[in-house]
N, C-alpha and C. Protein backbone atom coordinates (compact mmCIF):
# COMPACT_ATOMS: atom_id res chain seq x y z
N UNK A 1 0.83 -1.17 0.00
CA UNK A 1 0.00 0.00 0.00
C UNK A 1 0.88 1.23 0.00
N UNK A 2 0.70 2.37 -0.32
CA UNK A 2 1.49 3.22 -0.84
C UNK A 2 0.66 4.52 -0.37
N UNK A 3 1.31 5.08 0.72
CA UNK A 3 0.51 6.66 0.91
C UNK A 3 0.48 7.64 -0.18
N UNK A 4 -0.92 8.18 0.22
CA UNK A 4 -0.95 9.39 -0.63
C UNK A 4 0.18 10.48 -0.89
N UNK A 5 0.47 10.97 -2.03
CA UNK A 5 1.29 12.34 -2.32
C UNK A 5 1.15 13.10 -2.18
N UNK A 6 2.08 14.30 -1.42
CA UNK A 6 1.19 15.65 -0.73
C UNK A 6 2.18 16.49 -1.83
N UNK A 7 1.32 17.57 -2.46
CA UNK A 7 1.57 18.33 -3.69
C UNK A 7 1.77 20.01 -2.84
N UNK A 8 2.67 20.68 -2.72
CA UNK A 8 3.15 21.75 -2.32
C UNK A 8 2.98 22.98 -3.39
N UNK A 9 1.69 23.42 -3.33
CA UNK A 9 1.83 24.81 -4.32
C UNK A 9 2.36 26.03 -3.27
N UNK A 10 3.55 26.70 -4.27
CA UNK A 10 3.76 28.04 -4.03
C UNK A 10 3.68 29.23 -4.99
N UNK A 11 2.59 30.25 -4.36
CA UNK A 11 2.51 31.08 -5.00
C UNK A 11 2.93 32.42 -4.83
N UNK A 12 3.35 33.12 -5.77
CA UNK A 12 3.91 34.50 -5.53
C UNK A 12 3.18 35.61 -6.25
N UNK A 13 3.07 36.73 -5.41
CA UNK A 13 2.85 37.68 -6.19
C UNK A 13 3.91 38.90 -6.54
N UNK A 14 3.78 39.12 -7.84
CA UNK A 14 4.82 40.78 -7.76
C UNK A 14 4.34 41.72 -8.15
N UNK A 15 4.66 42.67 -7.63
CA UNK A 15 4.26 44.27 -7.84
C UNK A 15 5.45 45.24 -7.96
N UNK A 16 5.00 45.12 -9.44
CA UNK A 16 5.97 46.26 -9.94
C UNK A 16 5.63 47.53 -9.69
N UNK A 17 7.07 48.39 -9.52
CA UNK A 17 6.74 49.45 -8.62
C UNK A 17 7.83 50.29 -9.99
N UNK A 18 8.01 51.64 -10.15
CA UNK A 18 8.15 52.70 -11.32
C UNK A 18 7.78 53.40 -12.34
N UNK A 19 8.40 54.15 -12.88
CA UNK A 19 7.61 54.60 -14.05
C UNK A 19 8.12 53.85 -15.39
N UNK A 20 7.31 54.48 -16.15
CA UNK A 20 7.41 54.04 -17.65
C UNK A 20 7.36 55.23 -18.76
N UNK A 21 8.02 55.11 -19.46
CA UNK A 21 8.46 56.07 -20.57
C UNK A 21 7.22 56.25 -21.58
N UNK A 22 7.10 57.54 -21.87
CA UNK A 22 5.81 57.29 -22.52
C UNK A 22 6.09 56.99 -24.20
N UNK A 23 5.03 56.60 -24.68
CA UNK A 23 5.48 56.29 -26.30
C UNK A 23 5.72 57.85 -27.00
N UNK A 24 6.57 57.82 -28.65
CA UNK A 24 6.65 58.44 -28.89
C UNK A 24 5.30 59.75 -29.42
N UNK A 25 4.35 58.99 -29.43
CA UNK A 25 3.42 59.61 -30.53
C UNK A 25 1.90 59.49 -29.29
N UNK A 26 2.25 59.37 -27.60
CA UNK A 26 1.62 59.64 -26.82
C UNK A 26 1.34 61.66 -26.63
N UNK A 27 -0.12 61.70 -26.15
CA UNK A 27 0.14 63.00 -25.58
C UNK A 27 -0.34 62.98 -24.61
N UNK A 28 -0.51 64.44 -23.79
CA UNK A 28 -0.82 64.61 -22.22
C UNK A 28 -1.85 65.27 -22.57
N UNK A 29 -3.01 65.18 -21.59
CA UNK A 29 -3.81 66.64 -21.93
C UNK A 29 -3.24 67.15 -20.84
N UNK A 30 -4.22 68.22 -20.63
CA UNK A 30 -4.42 69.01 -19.75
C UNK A 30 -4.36 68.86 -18.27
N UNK A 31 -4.62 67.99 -18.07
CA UNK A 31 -4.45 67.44 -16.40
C UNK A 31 -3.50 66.44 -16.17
N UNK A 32 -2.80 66.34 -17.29
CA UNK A 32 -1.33 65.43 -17.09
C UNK A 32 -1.48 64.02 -17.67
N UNK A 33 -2.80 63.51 -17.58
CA UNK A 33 -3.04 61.69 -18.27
C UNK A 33 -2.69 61.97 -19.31
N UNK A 34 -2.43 60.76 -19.87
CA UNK A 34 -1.54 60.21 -20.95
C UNK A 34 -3.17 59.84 -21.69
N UNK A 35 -2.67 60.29 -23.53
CA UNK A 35 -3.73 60.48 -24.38
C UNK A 35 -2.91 59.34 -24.84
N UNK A 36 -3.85 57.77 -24.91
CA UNK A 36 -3.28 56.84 -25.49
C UNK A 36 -3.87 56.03 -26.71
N UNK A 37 -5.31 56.69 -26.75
CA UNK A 37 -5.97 55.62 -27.21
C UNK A 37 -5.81 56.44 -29.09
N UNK A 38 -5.49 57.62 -29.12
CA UNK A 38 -5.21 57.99 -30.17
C UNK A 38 -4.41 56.59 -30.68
N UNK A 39 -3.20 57.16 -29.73
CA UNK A 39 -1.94 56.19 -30.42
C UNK A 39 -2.28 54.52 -30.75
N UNK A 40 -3.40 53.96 -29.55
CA UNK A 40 -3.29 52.59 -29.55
C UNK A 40 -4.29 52.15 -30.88
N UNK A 41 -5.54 53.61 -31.07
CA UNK A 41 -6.00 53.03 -32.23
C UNK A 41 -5.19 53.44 -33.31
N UNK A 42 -4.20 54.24 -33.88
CA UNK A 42 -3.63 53.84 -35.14
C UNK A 42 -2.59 52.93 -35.10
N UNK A 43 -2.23 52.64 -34.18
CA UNK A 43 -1.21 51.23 -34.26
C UNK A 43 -2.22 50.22 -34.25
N UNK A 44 -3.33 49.94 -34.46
CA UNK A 44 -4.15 49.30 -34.03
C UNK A 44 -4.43 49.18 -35.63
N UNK A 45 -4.86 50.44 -36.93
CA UNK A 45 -5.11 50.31 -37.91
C UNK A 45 -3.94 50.09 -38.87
N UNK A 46 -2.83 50.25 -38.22
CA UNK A 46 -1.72 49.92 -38.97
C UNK A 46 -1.54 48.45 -38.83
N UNK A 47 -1.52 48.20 -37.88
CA UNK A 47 -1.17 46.61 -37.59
C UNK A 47 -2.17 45.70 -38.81
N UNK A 48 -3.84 46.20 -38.82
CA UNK A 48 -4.80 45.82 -39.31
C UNK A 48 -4.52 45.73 -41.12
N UNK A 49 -3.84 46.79 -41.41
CA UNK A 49 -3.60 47.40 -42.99
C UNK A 49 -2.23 46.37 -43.23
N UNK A 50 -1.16 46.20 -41.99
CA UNK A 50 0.13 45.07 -42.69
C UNK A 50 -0.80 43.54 -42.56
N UNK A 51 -1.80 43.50 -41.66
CA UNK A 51 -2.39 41.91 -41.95
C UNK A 51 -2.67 41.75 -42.90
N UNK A 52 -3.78 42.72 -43.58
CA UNK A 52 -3.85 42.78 -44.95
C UNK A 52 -3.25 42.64 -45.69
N UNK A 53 -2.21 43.37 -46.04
CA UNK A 53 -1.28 43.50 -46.91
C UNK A 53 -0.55 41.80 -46.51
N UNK A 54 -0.24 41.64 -45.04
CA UNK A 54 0.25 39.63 -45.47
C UNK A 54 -0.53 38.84 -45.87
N UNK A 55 -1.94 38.90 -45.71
CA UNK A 55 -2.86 38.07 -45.98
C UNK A 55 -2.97 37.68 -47.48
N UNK A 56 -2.84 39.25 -48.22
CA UNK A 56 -2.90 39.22 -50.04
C UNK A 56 -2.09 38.68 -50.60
N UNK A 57 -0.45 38.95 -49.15
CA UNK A 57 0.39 37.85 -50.26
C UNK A 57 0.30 36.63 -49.82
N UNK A 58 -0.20 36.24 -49.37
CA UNK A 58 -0.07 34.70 -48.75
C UNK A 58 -1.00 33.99 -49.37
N UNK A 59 -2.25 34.75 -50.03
CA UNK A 59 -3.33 34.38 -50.87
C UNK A 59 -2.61 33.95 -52.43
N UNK A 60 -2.11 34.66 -52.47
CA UNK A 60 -1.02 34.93 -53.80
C UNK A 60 -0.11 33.98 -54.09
N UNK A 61 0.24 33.08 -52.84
CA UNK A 61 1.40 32.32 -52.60
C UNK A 61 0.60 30.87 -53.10
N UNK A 62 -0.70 31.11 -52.12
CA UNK A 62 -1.61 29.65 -52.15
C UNK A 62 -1.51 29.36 -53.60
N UNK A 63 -2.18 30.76 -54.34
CA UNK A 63 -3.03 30.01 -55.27
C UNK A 63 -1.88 30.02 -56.38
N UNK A 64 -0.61 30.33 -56.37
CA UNK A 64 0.73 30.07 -57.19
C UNK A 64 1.21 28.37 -56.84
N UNK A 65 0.87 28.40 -55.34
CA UNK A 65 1.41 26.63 -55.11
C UNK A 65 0.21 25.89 -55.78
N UNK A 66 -1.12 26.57 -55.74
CA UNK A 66 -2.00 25.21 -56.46
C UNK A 66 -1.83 25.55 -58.18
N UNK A 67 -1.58 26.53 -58.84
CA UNK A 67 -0.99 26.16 -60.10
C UNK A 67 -0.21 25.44 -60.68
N UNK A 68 0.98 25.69 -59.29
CA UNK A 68 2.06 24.80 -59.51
C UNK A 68 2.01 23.03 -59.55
N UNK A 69 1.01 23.06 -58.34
CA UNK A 69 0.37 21.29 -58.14
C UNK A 69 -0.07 20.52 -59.61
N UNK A 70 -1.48 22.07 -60.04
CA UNK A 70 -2.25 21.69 -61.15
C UNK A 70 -1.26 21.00 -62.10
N UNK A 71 -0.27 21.98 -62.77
CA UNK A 71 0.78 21.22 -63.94
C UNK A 71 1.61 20.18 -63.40
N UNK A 72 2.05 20.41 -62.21
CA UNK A 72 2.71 19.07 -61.87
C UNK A 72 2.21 17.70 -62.20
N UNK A 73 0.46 17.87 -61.79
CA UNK A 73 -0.18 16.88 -61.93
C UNK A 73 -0.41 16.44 -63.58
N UNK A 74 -0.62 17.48 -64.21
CA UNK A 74 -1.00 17.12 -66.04
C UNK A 74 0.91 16.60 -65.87
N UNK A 75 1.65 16.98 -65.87
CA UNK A 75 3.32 16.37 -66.65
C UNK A 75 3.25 15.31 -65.94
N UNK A 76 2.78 14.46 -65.00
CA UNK A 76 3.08 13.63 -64.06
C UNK A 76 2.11 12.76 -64.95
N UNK A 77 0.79 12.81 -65.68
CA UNK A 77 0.14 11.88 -66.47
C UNK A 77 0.41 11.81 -67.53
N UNK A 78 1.10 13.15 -68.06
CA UNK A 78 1.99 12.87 -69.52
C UNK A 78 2.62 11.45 -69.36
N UNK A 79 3.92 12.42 -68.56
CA UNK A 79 4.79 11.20 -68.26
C UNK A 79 4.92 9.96 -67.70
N UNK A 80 3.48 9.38 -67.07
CA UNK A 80 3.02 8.21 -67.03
C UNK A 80 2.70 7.53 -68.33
N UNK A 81 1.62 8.09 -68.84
CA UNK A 81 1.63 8.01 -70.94
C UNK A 81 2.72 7.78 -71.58
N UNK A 82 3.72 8.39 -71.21
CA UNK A 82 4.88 7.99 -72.32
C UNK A 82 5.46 6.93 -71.73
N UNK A 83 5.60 6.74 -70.21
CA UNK A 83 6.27 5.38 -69.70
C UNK A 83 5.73 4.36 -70.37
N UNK A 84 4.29 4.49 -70.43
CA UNK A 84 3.17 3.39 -70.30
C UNK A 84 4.01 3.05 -71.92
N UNK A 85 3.91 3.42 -72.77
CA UNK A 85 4.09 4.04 -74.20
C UNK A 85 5.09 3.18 -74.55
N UNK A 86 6.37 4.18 -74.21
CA UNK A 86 7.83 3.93 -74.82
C UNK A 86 8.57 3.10 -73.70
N UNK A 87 8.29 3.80 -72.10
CA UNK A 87 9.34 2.99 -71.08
C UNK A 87 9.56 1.73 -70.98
N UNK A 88 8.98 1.55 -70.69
CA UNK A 88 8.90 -0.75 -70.60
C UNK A 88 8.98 -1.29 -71.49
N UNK A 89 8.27 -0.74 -72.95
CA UNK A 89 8.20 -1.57 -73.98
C UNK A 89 9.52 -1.30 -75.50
N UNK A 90 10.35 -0.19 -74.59
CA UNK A 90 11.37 0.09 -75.70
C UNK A 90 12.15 -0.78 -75.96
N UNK A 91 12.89 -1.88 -75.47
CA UNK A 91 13.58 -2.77 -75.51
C UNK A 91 13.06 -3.61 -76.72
N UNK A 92 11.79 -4.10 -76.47
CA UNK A 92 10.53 -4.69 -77.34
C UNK A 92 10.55 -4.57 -78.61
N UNK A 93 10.27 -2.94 -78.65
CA UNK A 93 10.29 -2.09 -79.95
C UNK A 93 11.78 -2.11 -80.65
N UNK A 94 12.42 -1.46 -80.17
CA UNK A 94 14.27 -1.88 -80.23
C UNK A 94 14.38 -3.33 -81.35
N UNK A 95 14.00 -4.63 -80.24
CA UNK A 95 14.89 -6.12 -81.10
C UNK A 95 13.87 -5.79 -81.77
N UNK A 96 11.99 -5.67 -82.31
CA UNK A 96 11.77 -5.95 -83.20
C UNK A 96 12.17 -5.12 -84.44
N UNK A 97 12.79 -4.36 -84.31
CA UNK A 97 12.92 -3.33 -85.56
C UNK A 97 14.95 -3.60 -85.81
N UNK A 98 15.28 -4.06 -85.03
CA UNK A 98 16.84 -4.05 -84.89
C UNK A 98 17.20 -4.44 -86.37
N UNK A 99 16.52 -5.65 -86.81
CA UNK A 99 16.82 -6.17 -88.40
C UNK A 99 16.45 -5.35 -89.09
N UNK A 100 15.86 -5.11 -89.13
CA UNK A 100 15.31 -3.96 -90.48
C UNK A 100 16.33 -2.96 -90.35
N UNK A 101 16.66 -2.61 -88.84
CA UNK A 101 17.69 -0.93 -88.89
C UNK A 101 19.36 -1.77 -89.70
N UNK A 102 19.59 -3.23 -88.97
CA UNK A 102 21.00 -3.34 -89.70
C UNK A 102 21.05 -3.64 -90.82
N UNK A 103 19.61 -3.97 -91.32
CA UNK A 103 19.41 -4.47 -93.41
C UNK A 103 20.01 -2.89 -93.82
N UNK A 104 19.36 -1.50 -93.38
CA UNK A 104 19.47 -0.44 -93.96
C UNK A 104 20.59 -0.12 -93.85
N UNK A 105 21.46 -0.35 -92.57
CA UNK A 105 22.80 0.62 -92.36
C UNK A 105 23.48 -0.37 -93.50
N UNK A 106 23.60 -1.61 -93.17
CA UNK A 106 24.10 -2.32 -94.49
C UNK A 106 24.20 -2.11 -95.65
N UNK A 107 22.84 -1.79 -95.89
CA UNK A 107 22.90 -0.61 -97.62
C UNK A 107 23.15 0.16 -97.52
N UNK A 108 23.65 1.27 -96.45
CA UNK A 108 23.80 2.68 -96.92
C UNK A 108 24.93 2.54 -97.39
N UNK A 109 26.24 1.40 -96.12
CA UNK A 109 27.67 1.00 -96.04
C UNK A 109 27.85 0.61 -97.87
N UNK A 110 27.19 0.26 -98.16
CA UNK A 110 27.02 -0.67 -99.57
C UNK A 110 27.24 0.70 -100.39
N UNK A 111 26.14 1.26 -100.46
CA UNK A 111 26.21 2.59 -101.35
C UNK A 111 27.09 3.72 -100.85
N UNK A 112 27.45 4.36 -99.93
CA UNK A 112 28.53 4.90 -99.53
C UNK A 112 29.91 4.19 -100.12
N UNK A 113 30.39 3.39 -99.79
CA UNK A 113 31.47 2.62 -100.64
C UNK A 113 31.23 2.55 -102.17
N UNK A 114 29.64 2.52 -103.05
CA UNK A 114 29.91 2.30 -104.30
C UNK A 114 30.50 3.23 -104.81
N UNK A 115 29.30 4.51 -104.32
CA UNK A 115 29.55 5.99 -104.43
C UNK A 115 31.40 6.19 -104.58
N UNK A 116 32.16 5.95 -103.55
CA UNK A 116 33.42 6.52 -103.35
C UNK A 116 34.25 5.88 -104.63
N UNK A 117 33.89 4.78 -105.07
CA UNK A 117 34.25 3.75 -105.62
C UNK A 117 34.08 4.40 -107.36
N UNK A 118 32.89 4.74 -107.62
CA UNK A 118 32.41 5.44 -108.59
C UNK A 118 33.00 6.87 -108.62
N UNK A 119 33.43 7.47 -107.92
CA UNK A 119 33.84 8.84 -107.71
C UNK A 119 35.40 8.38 -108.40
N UNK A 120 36.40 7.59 -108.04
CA UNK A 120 37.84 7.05 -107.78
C UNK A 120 37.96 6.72 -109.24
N UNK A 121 36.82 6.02 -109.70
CA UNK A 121 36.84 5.82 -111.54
C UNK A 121 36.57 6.88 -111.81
N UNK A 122 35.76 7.91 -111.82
CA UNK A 122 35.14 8.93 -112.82
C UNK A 122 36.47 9.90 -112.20
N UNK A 123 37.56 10.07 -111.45
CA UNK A 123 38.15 11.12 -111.54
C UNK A 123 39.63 10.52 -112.40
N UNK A 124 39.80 9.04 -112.10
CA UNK A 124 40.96 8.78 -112.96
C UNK A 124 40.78 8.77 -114.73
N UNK A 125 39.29 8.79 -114.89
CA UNK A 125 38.70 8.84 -116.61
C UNK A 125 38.99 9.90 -116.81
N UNK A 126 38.88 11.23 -115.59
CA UNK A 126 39.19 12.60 -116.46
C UNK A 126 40.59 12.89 -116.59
């Protein structure tokens, strides 16, 4: 059996004690209080006008990354199409055509040599 755990809260309080510097764009009236709410509402509409202004570009950003997705996605089914196509089956395509490509290089070798051959007579006739 195992006694209960006794849990020790300590709490503190502090009280700050001095002054504070006033902002730049604070004023005083007349009886000395500090005119703040001027200041706190245009930092308040400024703050509001840069959200904005991040928000438009960040909107800007989205819809540039989903363009970017969109084409990724069309070249990504191209290039499934052409795998499907040419990738796997080039080898295939390759041996069946291989004879036919060395019948031709064979004749060209054939006629290239007659050619030179024919050239070697017709320049010793002149």
């Amino acid at each position: 059996m195992s006694s209960p755990t006794r849990v020790t809260t300590i709490r503190r309080t502090v009280v700050e004690q001095g002054r504070r510097t006033l902002p730049n764009t604070a004023v005083l009236d007349d009886g000395g209080k500090i005119m703040v709410i001027a200041t706190v509402r245009g930092q308040h509409e400024y703050e509001k006008e840069e959200l904005s202004k991040l928000n438009d570009r960040f909107l800007d950003y989205i819809t540039r990354v989903r363009q970017l997705e969109s084409i990724n996605k069309r070249v990504q089914v191209e290039l499934d199409d052409l795998r499907r196509l040419w990738g796997f089956d080039s080898s295939r395509v390759r041996q069946e055509y291989e004879a036919q490509i060395d019948k031709i290089r064979h004749s060209m070798e054939t006629a290239v040599v007659t050619k030179a051959q024919s050239e070697i007579v017709m320049n010793r006739a002149e």
